[in-house]
Structure formats: C-alpha cells, structure tokens
Protein backbone atom coordinates (compact mmCIF):
# COMPACT_ATOMS: atom_id res chain seq x y z
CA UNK A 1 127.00 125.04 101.65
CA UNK A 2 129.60 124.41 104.28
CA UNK A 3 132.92 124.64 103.49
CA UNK A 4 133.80 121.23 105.60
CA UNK A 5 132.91 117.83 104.97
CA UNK A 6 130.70 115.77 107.32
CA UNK A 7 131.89 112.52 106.87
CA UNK A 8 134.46 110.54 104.52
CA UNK A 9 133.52 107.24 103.57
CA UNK A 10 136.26 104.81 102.31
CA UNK A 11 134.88 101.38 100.72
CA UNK A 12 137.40 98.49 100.66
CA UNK A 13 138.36 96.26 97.28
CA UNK A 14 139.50 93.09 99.74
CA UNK A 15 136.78 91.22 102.18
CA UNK A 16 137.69 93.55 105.87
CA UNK A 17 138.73 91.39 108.89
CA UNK A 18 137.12 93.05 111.88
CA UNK A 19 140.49 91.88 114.08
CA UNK A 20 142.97 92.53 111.38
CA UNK A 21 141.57 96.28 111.27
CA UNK A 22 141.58 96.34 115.29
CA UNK A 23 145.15 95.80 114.89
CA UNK A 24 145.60 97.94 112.36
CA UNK A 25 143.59 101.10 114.56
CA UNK A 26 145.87 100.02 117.37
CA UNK A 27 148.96 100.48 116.48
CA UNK A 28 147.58 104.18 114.79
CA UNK A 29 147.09 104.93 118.35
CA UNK A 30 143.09 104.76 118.02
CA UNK A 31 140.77 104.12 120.65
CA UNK A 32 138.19 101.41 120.97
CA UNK A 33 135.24 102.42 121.86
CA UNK A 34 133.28 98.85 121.06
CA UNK A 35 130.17 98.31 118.92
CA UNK A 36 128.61 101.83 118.98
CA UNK A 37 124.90 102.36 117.69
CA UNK A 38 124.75 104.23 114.29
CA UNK A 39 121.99 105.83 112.49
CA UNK A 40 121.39 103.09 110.03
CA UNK A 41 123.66 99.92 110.61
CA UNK A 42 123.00 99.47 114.61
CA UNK A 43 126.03 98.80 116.66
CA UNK A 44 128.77 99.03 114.92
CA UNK A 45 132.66 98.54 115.91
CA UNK A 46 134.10 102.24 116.43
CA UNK A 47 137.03 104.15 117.07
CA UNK A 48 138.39 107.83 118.39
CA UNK A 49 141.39 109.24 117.62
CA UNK A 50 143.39 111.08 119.71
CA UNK A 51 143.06 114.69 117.59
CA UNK A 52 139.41 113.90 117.19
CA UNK A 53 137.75 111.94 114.47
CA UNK A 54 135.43 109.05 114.73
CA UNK A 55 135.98 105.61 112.57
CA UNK A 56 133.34 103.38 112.51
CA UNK A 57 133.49 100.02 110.03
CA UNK A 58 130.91 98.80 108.32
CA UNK A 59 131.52 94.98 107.45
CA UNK A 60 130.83 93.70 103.92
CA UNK A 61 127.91 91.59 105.55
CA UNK A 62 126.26 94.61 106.00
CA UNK A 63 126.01 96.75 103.23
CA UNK A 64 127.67 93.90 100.69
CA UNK A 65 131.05 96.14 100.31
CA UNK A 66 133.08 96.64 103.29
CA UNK A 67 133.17 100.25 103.99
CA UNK A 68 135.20 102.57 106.65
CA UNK A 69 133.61 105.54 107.24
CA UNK A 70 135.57 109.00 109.27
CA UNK A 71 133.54 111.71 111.09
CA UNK A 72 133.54 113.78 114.27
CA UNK A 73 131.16 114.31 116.68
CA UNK A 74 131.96 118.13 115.27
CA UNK A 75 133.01 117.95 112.34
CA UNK A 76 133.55 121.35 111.22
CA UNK A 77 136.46 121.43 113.86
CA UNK A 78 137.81 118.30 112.85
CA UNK A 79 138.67 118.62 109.54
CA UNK A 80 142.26 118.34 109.67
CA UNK A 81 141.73 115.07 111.46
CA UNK A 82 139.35 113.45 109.63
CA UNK A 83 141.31 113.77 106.37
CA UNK A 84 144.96 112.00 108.59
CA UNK A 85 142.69 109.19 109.49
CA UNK A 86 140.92 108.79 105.80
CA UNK A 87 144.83 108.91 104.43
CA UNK A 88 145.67 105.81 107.36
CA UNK A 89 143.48 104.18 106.37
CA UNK A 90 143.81 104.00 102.65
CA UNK A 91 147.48 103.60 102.99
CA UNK A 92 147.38 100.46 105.22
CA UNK A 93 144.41 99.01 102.97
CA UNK A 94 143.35 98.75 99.20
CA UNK A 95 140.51 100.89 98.68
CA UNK A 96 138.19 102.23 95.94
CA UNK A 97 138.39 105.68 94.80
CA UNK A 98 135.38 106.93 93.58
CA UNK A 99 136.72 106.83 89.63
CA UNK A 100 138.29 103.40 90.18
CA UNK A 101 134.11 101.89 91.64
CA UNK A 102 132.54 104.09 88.43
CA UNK A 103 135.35 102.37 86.05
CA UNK A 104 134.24 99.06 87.56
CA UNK A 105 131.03 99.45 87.34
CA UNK A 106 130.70 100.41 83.25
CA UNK A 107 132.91 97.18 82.55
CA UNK A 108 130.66 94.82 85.07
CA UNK A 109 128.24 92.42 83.63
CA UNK A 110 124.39 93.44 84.78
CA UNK A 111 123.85 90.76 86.70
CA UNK A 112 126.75 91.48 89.06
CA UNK A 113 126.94 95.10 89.19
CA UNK A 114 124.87 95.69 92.55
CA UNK A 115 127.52 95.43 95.47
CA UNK A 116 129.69 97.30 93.00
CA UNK A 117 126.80 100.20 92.98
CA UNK A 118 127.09 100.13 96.38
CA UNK A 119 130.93 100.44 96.43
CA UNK A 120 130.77 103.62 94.11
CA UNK A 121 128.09 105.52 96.28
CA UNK A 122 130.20 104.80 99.11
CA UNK A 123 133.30 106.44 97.48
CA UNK A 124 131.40 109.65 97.16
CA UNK A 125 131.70 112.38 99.42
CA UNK A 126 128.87 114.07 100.91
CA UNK A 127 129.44 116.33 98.12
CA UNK A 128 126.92 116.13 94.98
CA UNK A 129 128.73 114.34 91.89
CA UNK A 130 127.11 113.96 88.94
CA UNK A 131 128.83 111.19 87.20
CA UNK A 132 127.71 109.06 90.85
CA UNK A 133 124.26 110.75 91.02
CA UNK A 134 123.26 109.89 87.26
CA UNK A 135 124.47 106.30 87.71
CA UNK A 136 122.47 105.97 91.30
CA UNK A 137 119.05 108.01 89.44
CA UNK A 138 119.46 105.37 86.52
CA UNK A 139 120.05 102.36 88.62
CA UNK A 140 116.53 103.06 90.34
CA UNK A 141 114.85 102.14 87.87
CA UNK A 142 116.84 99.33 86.74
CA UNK A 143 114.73 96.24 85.80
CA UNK A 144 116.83 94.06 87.97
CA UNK A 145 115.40 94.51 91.51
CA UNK A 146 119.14 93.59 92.94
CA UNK A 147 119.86 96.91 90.88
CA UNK A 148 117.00 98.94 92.73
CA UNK A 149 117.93 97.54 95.79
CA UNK A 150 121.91 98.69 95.53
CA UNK A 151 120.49 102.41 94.33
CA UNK A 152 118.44 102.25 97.47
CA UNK A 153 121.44 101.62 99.43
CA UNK A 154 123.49 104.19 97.20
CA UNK A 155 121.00 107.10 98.12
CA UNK A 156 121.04 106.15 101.86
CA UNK A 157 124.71 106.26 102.15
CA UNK A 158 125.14 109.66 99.93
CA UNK A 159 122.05 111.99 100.84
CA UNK A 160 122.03 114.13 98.74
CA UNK A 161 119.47 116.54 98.24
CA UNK A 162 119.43 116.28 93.91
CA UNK A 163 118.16 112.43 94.74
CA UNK A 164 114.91 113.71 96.32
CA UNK A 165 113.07 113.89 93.43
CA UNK A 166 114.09 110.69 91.79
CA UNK A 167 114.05 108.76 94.88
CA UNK A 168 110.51 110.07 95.42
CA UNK A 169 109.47 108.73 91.70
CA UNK A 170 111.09 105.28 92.16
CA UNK A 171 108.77 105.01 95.37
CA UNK A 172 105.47 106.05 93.53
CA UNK A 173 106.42 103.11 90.73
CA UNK A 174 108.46 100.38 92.73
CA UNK A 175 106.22 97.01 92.41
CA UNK A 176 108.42 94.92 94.97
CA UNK A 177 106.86 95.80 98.46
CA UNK A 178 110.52 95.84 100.10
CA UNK A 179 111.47 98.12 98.09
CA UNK A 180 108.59 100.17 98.29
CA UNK A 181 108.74 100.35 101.70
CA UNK A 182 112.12 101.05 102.41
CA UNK A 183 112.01 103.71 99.27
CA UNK A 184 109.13 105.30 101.26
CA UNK A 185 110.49 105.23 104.78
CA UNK A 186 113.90 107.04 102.81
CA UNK A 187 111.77 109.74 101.77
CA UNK A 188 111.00 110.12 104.82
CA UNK A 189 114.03 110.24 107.05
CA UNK A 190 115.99 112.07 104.67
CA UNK A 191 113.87 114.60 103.00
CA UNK A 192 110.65 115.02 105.26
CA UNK A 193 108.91 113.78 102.25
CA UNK A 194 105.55 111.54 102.23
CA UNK A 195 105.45 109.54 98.96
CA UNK A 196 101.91 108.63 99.11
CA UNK A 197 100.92 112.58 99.64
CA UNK A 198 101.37 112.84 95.66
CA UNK A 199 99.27 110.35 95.10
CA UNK A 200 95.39 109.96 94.89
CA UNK A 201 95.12 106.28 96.48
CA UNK A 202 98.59 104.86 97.55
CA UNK A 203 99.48 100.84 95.92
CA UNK A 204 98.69 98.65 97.97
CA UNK A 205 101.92 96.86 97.62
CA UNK A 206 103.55 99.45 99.71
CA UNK A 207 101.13 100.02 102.06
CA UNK A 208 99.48 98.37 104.56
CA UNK A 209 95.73 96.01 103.18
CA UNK A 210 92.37 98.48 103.75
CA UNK A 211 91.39 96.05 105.70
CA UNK A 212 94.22 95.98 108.54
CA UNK A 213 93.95 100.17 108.47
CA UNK A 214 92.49 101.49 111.77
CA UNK A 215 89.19 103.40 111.45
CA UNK A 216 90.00 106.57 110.29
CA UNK A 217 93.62 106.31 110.18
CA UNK A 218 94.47 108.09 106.75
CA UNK A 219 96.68 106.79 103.94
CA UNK A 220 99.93 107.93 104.35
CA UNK A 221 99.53 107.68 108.50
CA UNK A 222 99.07 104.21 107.96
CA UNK A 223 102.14 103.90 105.71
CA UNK A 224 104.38 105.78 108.27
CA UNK A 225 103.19 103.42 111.21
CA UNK A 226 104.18 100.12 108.96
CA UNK A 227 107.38 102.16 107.47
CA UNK A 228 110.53 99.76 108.35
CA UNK A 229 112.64 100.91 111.13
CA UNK A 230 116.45 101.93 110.66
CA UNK A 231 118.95 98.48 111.70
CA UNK A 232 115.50 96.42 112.39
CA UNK A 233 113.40 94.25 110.21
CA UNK A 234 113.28 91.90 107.47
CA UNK A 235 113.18 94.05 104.57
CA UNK A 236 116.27 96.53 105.82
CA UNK A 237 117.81 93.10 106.45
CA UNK A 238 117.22 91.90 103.09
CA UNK A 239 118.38 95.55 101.25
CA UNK A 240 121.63 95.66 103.43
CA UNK A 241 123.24 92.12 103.41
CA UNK A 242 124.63 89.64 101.53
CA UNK A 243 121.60 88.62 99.91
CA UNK A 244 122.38 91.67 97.87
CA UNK A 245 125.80 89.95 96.34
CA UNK A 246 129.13 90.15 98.12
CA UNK A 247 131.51 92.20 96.21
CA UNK A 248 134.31 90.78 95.04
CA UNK A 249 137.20 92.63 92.77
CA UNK A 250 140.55 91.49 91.77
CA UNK A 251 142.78 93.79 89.86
C-alpha cells in the first residue's frame, strides 16, 4: 500500500453555509473553481490551493452530513498540502473526528443513528479501520432500512477493499429494490464485482421483470443496463439526501 493518502475527508458537526465557507476559502487564499463534476455527487462547489490540493464541499443536503473533502489531482505529490488545508479547515470549523462520530454513534438512539453513520464513515481515512469497518459491516444488515441505506453511503465514501465481501452479501439479501440496486451497481464500480454472478436466478426485486428482459439478454447484463447511474436517478437521490435524516449534534 502507498505510503500517501488519496483523499482526507472532514465531516462537519454544524449545518455548512455554502457562502460562509466561500468566505472562509477566500481569505485562505483558495481558488474558486465553481461547481466541478465529481465521481458521485455531480457538480459540486470546488477549490485549488495555491501549493496544490483540491477542496470540494459536499452540502448536508447531499449526503445528510455536511462533509469537506481534500485531494489533488496527484496526490502522492501533494501530501504536504493536503494535510495544511485539512488543518484550515478544521480550525476555522467544528468538525468530527473519527472517535468523536463512533462515540456518537454508540450513545444515539436507533432510530436516529443514520446521518450519524454517515458522519463516522466520512471521518475515516482511506485507510482500513476496524472499529469504522465493523460498525459499517453491521449496519448493513440493520433491520432499519434508513440504517442500510447510511452503510450504503458509508461504503461508498470509504472504499475499502475488506467491505467487498460484506457489501456483496448485503446485495444478494437486501429486499428493498433501492437498495438492491444501488448495493449492486456499488459492487460494481468499486470492486468489478457482479452480485447476481453468485447466484443461480437473481430476485427479482433487484432486477429488472422477465418480462421487460430483451431476448437473450442474460441475467446479470440486464441488471447492469438498469444499474442506477452515479449523481442521476431516483433511488441515488433517495440514498444521498435528506430523506435519509439531517444530522444534527449539539455538544
């Protein structure tokens, strides 16, 4: 494994005003570059700074937790940079750490615990912890689908490789078709891996009705062509925003 870190993602305990943190990147000297597409979140507001890292926000309407997240375009040159504007930023704001979101989390009731899910996968590092992969591997199969959603969420933002396998058994047993889906089209993007290809006959909640398959389009073909695009679509929609819970914390 690399010795650098790819990104560093910084997730916020206070509702983020897009202007107030405009204001804030201004006077650090940071660059505007406008609402720049990203992988998974579509355009989203972004900023250079002048030694080289890249700080794009992700608004609490979004992903229920505001979250600021520091890269480079090469970040294995722009380490030292990365970790100035990570420090910036969590000086001028009040942010989770990752043992602060986990110590939330244990003392939140059930019902409210999925935005904070999402707050304590986004303090993790693209570095494998345990303590945050064993809560996001239980949380998948959560009987609360809020909780299933928010683990969904958890594995997106984190990628790490030890969530293959559970990711991959959460999409062979998820009964909401949203979920299903989107667990599916994960497997996918991130680990090259086609749920349905472990399975005899695929459920038909997460694939598409025998009926609507083109002749002699196989199973998982099928699946991939109805798979939910990244920042498109109802179900992303619905596993992203606020109908996931806003988070709200108060010391």
């Amino acid at each position: 494994m690399a010795n650098w870190w790819r990104w560093r993602r910084i997730p916020f305990k206070d509702a983020l005003d897009e202007k107030a943190f405009g204001s804030f990147a201004a006077r650090t000297g940071w660059t505007y570059a406008g609402r720049v597409e990203s992988e998974w979140f579509g355009p989203t507001p972004t900023w250079y700074s002048l030694d080289g890292a890249v700080i794009r926000v992700y608004p609490e309407d979004a992903v229920s937790v505001a979250i600021a997240e520091v890269s480079a375009d090469e970040p294995e040159v722009h380490q030292r940079a990365m970790a100035e504007a990570e420090a910036m930023v969590r000086r001028a704001f009040r942010c989770f750490t990752a043992v602060e979101a986990l110590s939330l989390l244990r003392s939140t009731s059930s019902e409210a615990k999925a935005p904070v899910l999402t707050a304590v996968a986004a303090s993790a590092s693209d570095r494998y912890r345990p303590d945050v992969g064993e809560v996001l591997t239980s949380a998948l199969f959560a009987p609360q689908p809020s909780i299933r959603a928010a683990a969904l969420r958890g594995v997106m933002l984190t990628q790490w490789p030890q969530l293959e396998r559970p990711l991959l058994a959460h999409a062979l047993t998820e009964n909401e078709d949203d979920l299903a889906r989107f667990a599916w089209y994960l497997a996918h993007q991130l680990y090259q891996q086609d749920a349905d290809a472990y399975l005899i006959r695929a459920p038909d909640a997460a694939c598409q009705d025998q009926s609507e398959r083109p002749e002699g389009v196989e199973m998982h073909e099928a699946e991939a062509a109805a798979a939910p695009r990244p920042a498109a679509g109802r179900s992303l929609g619905l596993l992203l925003g606020a109908a996931s819970g806003r988070m709200t914390w108060s010391p």
